[in-house]
PDB file of N, CA and C in Angstrom:
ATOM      1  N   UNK A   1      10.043  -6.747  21.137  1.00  0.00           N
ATOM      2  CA  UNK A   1      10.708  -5.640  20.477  1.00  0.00           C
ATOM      3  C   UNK A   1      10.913  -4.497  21.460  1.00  0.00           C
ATOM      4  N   UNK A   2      11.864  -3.680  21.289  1.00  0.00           N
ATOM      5  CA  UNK A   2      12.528  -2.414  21.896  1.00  0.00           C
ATOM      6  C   UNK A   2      11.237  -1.138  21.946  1.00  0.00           C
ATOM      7  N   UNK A   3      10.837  -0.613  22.567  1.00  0.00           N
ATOM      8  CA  UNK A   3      10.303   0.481  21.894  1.00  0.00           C
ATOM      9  C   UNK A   3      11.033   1.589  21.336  1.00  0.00           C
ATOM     10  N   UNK A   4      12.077   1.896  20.880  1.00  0.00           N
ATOM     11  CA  UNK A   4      12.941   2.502  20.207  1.00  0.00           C
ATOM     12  C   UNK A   4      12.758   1.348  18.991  1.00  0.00           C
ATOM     13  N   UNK A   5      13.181   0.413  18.535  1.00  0.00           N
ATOM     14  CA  UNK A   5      12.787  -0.226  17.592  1.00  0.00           C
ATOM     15  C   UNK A   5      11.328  -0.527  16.903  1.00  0.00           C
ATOM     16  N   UNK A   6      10.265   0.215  17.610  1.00  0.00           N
ATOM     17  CA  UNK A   6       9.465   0.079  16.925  1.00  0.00           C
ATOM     18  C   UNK A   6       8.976   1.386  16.175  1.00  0.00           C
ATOM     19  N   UNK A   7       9.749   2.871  17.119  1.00  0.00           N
ATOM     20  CA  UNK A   7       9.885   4.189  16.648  1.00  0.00           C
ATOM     21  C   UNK A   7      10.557   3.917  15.299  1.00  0.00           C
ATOM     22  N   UNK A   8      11.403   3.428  14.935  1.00  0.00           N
ATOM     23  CA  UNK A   8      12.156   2.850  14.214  1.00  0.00           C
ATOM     24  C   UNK A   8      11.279   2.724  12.509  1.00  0.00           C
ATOM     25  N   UNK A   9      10.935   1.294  13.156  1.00  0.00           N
ATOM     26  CA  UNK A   9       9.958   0.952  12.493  1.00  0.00           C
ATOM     27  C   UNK A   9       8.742   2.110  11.361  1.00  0.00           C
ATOM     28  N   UNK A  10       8.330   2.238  12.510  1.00  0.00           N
ATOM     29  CA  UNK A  10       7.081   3.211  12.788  1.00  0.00           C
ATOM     30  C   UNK A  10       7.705   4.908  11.397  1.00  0.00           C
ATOM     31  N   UNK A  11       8.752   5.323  11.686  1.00  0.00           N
ATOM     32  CA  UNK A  11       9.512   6.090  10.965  1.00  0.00           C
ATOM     33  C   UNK A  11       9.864   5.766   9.650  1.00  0.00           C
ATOM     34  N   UNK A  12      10.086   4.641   9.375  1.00  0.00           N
ATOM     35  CA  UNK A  12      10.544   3.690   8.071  1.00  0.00           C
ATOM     36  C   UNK A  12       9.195   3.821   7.200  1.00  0.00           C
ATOM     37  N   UNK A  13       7.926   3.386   7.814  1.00  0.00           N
ATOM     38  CA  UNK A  13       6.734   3.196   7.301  1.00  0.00           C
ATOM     39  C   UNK A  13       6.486   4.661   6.389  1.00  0.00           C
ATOM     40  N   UNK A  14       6.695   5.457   8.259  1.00  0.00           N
ATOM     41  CA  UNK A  14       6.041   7.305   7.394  1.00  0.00           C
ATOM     42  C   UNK A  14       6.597   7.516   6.379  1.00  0.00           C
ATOM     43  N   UNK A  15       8.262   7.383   6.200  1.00  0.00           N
ATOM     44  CA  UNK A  15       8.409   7.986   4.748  1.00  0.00           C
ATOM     45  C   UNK A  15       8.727   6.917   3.870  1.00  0.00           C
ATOM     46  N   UNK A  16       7.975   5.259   3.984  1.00  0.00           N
ATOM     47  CA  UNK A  16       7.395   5.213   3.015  1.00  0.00           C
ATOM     48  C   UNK A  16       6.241   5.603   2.514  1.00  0.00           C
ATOM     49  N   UNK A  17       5.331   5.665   2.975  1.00  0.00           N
ATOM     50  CA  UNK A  17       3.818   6.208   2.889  1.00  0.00           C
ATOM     51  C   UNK A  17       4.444   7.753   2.312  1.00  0.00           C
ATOM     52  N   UNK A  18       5.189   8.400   2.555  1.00  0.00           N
ATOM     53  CA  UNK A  18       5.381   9.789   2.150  1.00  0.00           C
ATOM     54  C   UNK A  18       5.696   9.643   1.208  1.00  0.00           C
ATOM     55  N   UNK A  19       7.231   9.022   0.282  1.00  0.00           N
ATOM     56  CA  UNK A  19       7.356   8.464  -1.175  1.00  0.00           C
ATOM     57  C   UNK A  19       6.091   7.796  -1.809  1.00  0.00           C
ATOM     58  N   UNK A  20       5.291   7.158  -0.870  1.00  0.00           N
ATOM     59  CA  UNK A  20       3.767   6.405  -1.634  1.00  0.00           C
ATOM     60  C   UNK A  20       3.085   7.863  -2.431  1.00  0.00           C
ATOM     61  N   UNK A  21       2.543   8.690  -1.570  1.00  0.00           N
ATOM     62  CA  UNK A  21       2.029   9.961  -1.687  1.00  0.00           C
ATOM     63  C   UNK A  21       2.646  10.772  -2.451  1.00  0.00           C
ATOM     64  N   UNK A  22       3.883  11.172  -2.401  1.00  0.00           N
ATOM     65  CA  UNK A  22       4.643  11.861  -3.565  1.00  0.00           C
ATOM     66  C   UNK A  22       4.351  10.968  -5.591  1.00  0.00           C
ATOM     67  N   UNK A  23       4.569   9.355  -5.150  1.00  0.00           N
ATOM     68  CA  UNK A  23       4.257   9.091  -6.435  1.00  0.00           C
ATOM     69  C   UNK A  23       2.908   9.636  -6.954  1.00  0.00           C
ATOM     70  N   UNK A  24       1.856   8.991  -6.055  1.00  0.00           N
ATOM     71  CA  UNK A  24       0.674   9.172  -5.955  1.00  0.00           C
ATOM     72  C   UNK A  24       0.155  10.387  -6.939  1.00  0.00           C
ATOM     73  N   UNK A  25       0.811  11.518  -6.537  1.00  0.00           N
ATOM     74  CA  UNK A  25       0.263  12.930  -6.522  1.00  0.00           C
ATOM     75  C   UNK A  25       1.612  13.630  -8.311  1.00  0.00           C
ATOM     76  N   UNK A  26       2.452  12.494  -8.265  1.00  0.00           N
ATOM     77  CA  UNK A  26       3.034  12.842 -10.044  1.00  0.00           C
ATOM     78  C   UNK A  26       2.022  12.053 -10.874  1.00  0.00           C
ATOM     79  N   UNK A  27       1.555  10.944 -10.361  1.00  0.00           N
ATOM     80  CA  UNK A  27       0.993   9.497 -11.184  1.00  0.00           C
ATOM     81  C   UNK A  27      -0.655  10.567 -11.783  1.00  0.00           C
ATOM     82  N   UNK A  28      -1.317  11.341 -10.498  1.00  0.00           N
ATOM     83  CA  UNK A  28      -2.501  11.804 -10.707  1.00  0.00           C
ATOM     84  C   UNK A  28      -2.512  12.922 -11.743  1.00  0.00           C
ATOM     85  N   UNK A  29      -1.408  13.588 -11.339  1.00  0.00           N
ATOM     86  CA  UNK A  29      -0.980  15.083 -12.670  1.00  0.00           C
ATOM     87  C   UNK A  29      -0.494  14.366 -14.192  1.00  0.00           C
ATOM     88  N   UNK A  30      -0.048  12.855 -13.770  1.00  0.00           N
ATOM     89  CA  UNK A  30      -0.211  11.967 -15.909  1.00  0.00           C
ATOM     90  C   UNK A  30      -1.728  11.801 -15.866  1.00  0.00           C
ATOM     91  N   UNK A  31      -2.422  11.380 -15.141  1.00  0.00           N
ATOM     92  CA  UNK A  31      -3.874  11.468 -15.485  1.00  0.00           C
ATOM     93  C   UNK A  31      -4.518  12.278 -15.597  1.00  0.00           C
ATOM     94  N   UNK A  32      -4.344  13.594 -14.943  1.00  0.00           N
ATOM     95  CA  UNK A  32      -4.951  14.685 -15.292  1.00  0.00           C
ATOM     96  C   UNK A  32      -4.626  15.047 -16.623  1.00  0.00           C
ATOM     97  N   UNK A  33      -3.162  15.368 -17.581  1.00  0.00           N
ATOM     98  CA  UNK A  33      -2.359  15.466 -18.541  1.00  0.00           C
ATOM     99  C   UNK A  33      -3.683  14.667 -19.652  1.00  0.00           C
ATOM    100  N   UNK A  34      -3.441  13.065 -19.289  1.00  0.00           N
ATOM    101  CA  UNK A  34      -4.013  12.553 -20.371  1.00  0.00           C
ATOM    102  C   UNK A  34      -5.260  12.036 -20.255  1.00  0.00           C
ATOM    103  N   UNK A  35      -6.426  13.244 -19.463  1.00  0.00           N
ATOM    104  CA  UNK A  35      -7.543  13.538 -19.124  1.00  0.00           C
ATOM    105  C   UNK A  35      -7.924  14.520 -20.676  1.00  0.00           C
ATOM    106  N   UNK A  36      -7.101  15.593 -20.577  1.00  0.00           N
ATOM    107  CA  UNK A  36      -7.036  16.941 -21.069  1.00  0.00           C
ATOM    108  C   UNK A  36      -6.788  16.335 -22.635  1.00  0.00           C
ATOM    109  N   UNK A  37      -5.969  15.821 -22.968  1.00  0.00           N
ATOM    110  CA  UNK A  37      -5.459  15.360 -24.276  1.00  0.00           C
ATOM    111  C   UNK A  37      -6.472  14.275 -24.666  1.00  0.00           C
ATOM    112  N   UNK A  38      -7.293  13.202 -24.152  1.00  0.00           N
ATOM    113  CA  UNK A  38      -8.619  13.108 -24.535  1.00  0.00           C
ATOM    114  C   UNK A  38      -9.799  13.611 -24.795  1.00  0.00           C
ATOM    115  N   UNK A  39      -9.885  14.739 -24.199  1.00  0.00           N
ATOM    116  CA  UNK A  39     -10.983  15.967 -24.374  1.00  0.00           C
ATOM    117  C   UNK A  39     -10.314  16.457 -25.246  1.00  0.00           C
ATOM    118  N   UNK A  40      -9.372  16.645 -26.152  1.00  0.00           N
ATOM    119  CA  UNK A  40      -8.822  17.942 -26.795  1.00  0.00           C
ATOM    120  C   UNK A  40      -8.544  16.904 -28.431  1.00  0.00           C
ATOM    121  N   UNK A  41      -8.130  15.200 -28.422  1.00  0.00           N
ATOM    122  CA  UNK A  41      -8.582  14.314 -29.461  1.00  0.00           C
ATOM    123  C   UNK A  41     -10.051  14.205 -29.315  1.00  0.00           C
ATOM    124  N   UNK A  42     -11.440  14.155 -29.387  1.00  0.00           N
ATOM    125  CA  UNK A  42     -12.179  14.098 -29.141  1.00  0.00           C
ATOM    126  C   UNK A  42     -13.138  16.188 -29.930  1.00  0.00           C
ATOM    127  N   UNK A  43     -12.504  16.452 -29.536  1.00  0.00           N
ATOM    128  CA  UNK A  43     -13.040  18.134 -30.069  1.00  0.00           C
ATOM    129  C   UNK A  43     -12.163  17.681 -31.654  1.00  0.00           C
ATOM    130  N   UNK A  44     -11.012  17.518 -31.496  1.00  0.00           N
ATOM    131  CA  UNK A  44     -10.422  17.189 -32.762  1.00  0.00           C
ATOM    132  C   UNK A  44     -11.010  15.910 -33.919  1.00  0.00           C
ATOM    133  N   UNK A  45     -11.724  15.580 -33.407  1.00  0.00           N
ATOM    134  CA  UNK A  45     -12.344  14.180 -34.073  1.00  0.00           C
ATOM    135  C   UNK A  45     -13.456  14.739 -34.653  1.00  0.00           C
ATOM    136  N   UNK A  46     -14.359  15.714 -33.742  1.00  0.00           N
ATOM    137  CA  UNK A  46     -15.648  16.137 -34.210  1.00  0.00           C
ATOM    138  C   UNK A  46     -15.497  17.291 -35.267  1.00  0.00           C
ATOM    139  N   UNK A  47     -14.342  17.933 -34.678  1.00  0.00           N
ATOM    140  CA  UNK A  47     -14.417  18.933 -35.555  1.00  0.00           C
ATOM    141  C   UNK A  47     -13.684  18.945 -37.067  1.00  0.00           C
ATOM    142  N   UNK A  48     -12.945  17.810 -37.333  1.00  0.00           N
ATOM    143  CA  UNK A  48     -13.144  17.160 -38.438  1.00  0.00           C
ATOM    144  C   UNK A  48     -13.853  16.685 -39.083  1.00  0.00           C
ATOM    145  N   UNK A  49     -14.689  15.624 -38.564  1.00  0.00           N
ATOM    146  CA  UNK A  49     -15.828  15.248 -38.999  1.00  0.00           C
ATOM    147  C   UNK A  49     -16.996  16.267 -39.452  1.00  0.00           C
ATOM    148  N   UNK A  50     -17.460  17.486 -38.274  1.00  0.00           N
ATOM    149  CA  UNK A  50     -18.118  18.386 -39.078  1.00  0.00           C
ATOM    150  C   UNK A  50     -17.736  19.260 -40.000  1.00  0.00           C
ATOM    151  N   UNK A  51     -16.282  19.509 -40.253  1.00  0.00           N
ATOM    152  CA  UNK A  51     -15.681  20.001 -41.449  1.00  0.00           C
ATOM    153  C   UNK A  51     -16.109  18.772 -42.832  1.00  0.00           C
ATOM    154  N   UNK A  52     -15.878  17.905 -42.517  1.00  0.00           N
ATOM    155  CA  UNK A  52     -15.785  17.006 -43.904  1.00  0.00           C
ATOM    156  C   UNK A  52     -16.946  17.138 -44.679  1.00  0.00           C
ATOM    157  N   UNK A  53     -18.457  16.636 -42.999  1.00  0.00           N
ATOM    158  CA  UNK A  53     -20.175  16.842 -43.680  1.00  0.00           C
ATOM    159  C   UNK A  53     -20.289  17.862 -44.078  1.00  0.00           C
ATOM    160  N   UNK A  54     -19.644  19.261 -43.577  1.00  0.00           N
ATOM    161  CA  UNK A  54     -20.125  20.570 -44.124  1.00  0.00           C
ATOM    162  C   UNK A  54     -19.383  20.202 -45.774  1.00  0.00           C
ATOM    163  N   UNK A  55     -18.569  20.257 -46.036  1.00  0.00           N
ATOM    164  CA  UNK A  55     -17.332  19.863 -47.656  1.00  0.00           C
ATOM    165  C   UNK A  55     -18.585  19.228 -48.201  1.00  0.00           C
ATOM    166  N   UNK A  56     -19.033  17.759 -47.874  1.00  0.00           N
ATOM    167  CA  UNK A  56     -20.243  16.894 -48.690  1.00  0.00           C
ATOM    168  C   UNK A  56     -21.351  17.458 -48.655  1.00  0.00           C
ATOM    169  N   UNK A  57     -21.964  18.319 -47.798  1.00  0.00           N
ATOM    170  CA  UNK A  57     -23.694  18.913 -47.786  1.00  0.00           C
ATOM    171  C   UNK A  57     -23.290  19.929 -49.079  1.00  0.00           C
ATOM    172  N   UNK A  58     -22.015  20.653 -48.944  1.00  0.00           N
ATOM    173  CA  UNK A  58     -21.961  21.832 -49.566  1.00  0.00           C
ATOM    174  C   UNK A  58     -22.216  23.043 -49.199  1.00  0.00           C
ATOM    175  N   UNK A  59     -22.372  22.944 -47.702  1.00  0.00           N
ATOM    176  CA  UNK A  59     -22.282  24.466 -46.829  1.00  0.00           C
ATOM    177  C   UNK A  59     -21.172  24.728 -47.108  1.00  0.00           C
ATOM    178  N   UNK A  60     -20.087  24.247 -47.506  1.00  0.00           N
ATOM    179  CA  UNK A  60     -18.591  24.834 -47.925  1.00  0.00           C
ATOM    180  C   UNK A  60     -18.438  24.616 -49.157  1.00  0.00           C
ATOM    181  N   UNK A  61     -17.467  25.632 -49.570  1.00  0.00           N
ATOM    182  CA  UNK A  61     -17.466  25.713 -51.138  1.00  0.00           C
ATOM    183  C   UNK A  61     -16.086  23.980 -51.180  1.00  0.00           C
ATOM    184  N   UNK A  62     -16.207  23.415 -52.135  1.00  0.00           N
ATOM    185  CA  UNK A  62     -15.366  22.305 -52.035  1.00  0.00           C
ATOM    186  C   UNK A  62     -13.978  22.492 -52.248  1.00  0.00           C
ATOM    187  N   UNK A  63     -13.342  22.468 -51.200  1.00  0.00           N
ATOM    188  CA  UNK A  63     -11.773  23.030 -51.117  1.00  0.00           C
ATOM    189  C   UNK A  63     -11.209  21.878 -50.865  1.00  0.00           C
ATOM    190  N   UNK A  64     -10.508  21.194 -51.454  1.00  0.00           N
ATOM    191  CA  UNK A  64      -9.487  19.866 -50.932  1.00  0.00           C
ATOM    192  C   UNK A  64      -8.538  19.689 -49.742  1.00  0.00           C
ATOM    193  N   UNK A  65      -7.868  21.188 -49.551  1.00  0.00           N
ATOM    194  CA  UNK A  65      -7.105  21.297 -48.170  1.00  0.00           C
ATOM    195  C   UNK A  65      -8.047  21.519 -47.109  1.00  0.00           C
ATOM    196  N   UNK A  66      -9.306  21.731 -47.665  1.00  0.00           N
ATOM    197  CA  UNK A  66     -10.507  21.356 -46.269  1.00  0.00           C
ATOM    198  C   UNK A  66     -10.615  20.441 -45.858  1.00  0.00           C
ATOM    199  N   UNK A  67     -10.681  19.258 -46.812  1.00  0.00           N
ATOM    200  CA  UNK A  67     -10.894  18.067 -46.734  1.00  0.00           C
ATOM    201  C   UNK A  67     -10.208  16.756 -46.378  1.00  0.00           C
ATOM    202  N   UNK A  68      -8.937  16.871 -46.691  1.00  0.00           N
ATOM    203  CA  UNK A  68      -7.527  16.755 -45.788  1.00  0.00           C
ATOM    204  C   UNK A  68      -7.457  17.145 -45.045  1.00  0.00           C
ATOM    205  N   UNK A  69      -8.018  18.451 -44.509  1.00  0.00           N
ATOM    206  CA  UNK A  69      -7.391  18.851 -43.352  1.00  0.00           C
ATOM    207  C   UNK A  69      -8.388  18.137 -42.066  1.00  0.00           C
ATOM    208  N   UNK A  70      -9.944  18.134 -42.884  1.00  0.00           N
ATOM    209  CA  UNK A  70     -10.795  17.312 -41.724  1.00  0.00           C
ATOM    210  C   UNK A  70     -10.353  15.987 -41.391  1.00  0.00           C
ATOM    211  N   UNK A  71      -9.737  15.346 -42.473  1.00  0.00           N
ATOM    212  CA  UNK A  71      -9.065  14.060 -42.722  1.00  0.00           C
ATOM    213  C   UNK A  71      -8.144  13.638 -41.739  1.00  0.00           C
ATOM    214  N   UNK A  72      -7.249  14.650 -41.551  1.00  0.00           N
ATOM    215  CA  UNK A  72      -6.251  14.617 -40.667  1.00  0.00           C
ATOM    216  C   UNK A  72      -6.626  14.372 -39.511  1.00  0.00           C
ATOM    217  N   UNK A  73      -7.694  16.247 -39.155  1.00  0.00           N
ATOM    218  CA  UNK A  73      -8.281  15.927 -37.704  1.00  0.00           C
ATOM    219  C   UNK A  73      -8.728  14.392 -37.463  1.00  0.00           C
ATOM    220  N   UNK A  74      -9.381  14.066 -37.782  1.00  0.00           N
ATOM    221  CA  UNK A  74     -10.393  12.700 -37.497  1.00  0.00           C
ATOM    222  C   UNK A  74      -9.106  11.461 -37.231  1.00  0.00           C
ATOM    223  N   UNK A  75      -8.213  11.311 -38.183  1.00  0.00           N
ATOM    224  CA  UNK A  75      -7.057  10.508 -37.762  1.00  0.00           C
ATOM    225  C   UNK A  75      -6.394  10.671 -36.840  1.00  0.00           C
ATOM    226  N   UNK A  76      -5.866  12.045 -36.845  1.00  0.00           N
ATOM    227  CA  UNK A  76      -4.898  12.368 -35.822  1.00  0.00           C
ATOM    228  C   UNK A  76      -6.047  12.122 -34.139  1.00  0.00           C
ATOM    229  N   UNK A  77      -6.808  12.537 -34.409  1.00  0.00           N
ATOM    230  CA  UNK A  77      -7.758  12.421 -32.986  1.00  0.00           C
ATOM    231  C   UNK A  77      -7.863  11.120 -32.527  1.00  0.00           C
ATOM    232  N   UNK A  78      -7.890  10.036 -33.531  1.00  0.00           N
ATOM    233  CA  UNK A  78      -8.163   9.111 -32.884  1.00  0.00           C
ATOM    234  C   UNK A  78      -6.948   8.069 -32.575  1.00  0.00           C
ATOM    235  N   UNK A  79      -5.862   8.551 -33.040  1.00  0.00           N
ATOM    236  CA  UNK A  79      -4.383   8.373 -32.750  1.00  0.00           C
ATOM    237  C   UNK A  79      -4.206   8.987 -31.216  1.00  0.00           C
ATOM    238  N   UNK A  80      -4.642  10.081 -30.860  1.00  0.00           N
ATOM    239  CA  UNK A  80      -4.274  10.734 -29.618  1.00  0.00           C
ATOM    240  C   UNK A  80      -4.790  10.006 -28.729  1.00  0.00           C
ATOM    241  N   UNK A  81      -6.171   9.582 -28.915  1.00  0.00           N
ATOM    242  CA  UNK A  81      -7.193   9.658 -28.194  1.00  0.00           C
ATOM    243  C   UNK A  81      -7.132   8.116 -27.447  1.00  0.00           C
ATOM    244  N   UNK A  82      -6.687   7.257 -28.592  1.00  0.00           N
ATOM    245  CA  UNK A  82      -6.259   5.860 -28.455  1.00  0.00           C
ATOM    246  C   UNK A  82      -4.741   6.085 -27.435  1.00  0.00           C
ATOM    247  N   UNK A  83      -3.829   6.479 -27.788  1.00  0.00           N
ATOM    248  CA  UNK A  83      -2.329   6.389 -27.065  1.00  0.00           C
ATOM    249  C   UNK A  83      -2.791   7.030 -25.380  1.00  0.00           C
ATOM    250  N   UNK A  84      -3.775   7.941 -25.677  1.00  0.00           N
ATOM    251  CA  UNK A  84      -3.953   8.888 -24.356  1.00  0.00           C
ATOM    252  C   UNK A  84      -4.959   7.723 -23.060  1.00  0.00           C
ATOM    253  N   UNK A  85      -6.057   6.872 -23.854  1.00  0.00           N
ATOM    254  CA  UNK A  85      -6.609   6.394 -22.865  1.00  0.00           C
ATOM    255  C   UNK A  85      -5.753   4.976 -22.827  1.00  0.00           C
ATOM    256  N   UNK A  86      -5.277   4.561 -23.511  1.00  0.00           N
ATOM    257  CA  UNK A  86      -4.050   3.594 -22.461  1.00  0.00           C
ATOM    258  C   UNK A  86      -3.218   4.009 -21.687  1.00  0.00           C
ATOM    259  N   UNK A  87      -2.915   5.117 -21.756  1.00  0.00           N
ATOM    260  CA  UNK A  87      -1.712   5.479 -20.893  1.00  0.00           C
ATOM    261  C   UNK A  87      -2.740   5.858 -19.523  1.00  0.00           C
ATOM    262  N   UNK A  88      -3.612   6.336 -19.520  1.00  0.00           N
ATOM    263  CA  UNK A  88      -5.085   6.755 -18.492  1.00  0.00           C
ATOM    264  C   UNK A  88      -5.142   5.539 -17.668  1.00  0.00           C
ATOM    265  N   UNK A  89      -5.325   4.944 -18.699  1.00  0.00           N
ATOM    266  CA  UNK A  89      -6.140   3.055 -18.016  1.00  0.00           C
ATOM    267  C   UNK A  89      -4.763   2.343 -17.204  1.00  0.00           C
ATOM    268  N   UNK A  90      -3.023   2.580 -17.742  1.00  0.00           N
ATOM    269  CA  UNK A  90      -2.323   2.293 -16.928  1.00  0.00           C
ATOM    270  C   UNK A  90      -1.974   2.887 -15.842  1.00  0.00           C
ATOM    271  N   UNK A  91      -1.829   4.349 -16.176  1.00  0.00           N
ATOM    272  CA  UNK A  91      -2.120   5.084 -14.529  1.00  0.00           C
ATOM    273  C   UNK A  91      -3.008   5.170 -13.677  1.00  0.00           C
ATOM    274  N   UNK A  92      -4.221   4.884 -14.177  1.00  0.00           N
ATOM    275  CA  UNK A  92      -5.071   4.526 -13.025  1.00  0.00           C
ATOM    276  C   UNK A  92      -4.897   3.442 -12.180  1.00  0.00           C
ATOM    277  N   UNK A  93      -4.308   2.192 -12.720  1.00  0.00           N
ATOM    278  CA  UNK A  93      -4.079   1.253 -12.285  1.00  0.00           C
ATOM    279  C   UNK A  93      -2.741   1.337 -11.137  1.00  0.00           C
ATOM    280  N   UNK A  94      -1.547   1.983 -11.741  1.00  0.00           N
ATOM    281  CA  UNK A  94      -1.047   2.247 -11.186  1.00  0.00           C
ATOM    282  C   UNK A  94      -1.417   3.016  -9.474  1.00  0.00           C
ATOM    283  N   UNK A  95      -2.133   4.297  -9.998  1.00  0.00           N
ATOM    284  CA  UNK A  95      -3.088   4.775  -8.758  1.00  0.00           C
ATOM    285  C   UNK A  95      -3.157   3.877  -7.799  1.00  0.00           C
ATOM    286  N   UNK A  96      -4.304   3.191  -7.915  1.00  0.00           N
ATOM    287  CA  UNK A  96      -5.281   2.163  -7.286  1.00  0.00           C
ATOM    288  C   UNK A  96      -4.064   1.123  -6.512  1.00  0.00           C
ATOM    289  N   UNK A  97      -3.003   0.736  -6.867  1.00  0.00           N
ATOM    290  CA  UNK A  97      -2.034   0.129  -6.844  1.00  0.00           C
ATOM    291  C   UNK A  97      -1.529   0.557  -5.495  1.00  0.00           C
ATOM    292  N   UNK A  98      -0.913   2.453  -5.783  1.00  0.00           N
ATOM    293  CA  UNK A  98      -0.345   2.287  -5.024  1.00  0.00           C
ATOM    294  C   UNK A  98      -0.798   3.263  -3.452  1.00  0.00           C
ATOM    295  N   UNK A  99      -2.234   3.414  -4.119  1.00  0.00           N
ATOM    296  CA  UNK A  99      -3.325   3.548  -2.885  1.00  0.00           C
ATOM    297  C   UNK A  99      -3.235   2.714  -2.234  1.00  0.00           C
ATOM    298  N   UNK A 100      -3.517   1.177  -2.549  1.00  0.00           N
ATOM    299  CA  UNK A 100      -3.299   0.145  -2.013  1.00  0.00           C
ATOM    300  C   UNK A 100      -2.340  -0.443  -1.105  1.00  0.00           C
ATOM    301  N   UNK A 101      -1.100  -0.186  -1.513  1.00  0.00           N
ATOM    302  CA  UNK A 101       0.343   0.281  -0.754  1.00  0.00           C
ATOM    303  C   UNK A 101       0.135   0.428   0.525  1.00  0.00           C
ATOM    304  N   UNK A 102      -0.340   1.806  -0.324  1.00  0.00           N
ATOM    305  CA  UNK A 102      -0.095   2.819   0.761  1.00  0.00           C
ATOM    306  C   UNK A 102      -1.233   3.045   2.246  1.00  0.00           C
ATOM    307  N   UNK A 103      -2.523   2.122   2.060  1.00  0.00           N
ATOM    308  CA  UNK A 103      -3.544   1.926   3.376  1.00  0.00           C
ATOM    309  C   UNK A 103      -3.061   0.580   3.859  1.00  0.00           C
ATOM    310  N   UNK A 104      -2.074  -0.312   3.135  1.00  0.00           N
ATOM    311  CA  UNK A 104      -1.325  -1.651   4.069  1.00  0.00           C
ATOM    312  C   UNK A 104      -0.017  -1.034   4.529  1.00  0.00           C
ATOM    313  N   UNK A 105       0.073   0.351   4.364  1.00  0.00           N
ATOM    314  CA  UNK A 105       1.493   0.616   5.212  1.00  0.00           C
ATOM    315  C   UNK A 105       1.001   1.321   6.479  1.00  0.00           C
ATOM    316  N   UNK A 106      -0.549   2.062   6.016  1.00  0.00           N
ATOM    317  CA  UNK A 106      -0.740   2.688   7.318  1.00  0.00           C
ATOM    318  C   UNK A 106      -1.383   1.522   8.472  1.00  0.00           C
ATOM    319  N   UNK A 107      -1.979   0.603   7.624  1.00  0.00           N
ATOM    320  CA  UNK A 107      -2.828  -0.622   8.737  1.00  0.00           C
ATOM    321  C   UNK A 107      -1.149  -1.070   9.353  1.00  0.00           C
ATOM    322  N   UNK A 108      -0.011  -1.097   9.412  1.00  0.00           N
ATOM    323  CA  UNK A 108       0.909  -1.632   9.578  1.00  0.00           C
ATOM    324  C   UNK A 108       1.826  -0.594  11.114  1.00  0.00           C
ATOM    325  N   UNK A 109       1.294   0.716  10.705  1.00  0.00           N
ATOM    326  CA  UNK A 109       2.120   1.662  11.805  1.00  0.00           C
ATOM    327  C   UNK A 109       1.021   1.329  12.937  1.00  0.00           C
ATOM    328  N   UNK A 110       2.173   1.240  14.080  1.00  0.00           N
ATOM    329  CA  UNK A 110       1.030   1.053  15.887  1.00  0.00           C
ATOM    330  C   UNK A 110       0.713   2.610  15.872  1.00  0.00           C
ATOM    331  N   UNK A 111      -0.710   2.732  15.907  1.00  0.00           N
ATOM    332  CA  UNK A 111      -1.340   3.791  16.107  1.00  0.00           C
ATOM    333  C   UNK A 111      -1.523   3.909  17.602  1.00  0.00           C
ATOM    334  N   UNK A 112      -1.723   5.095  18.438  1.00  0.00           N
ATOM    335  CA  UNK A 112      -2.339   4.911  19.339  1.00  0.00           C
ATOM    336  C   UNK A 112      -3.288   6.434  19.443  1.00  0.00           C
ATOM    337  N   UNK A 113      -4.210   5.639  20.627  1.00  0.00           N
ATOM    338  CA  UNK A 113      -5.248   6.423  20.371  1.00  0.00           C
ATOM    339  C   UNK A 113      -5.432   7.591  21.248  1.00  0.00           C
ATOM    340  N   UNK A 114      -5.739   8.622  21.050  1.00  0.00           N
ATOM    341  CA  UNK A 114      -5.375  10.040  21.750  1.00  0.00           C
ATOM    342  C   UNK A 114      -6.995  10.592  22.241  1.00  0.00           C
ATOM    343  N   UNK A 115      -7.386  10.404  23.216  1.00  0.00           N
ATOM    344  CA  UNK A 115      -8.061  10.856  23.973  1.00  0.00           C
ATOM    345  C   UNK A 115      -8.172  12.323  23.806  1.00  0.00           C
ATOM    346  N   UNK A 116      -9.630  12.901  23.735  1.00  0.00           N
ATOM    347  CA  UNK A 116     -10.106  14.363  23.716  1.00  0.00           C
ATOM    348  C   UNK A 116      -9.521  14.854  25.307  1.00  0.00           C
ATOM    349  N   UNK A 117     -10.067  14.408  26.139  1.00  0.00           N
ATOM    350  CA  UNK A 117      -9.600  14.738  27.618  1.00  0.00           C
ATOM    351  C   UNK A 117      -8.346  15.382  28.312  1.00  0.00           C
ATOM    352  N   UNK A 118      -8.105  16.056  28.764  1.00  0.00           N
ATOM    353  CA  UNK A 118      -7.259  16.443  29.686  1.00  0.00           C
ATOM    354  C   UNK A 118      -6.966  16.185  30.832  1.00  0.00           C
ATOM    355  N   UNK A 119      -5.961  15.782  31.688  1.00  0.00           N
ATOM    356  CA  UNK A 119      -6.301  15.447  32.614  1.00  0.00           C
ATOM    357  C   UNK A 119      -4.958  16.314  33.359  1.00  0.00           C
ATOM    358  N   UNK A 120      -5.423  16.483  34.639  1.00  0.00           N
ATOM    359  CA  UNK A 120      -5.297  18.346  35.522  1.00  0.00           C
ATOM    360  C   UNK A 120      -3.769  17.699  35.871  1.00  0.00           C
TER     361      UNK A 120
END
């Protein structure tokens, strides 16, 4: 091969590895997203649920739109909570994926190795 053809090369790789990294870094902000929206079904689950026991102990006076409304929480939470960690479990995968990519594109660029030294 040319060494101009392997600059070539070598250039092709970086900005793939750079598109790798750009996905990378949208793919991590859906996991962060549906990080947040599991913590937030999850507060919504409990805090239904301790609305409902308070309705049955009778620390609350018995209001029906209380009770629906804990109803809701507890459903709706576990509707979120379910859609949110599949979509988690496929972007992670995705991640891992295209981490993967992306350390067989760098094992692939000719590195060379740069000496601390100076020489006069």
């Amino acid at each position: 091969m040319q060494p101009d053809q392997i600059d070539c090369d070598d250039e092709d790789l970086r900005g793939q590895i750079a598109r790798l990294e750009a996905h990378i870094e949208k793919l991590s902000a859906i996991e962060e997203t549906c990080r947040k929206s599991i913590l937030m079904a999850k507060v919504a689950m409990a805090a239904g649920g301790i609305l409902i026991f308070a309705v049955v102990l009778g620390t609350i006076r018995f209001d029906p739109v209380a009770l629906v409304g804990g109803i809701a929480a507890i459903i709706g939470g576990v509707v979120v909570f379910g859609s949110n960690t599949s979509t988690w479990k496929q972007t992670r995968a995705a991640i891992e994926d295209a981490e993967a990519r992306r350390a067989d594109l760098i094992g692939a660029i000719d590195l060379r190795l740069v000496s601390g030294k100076s020489e006069p």
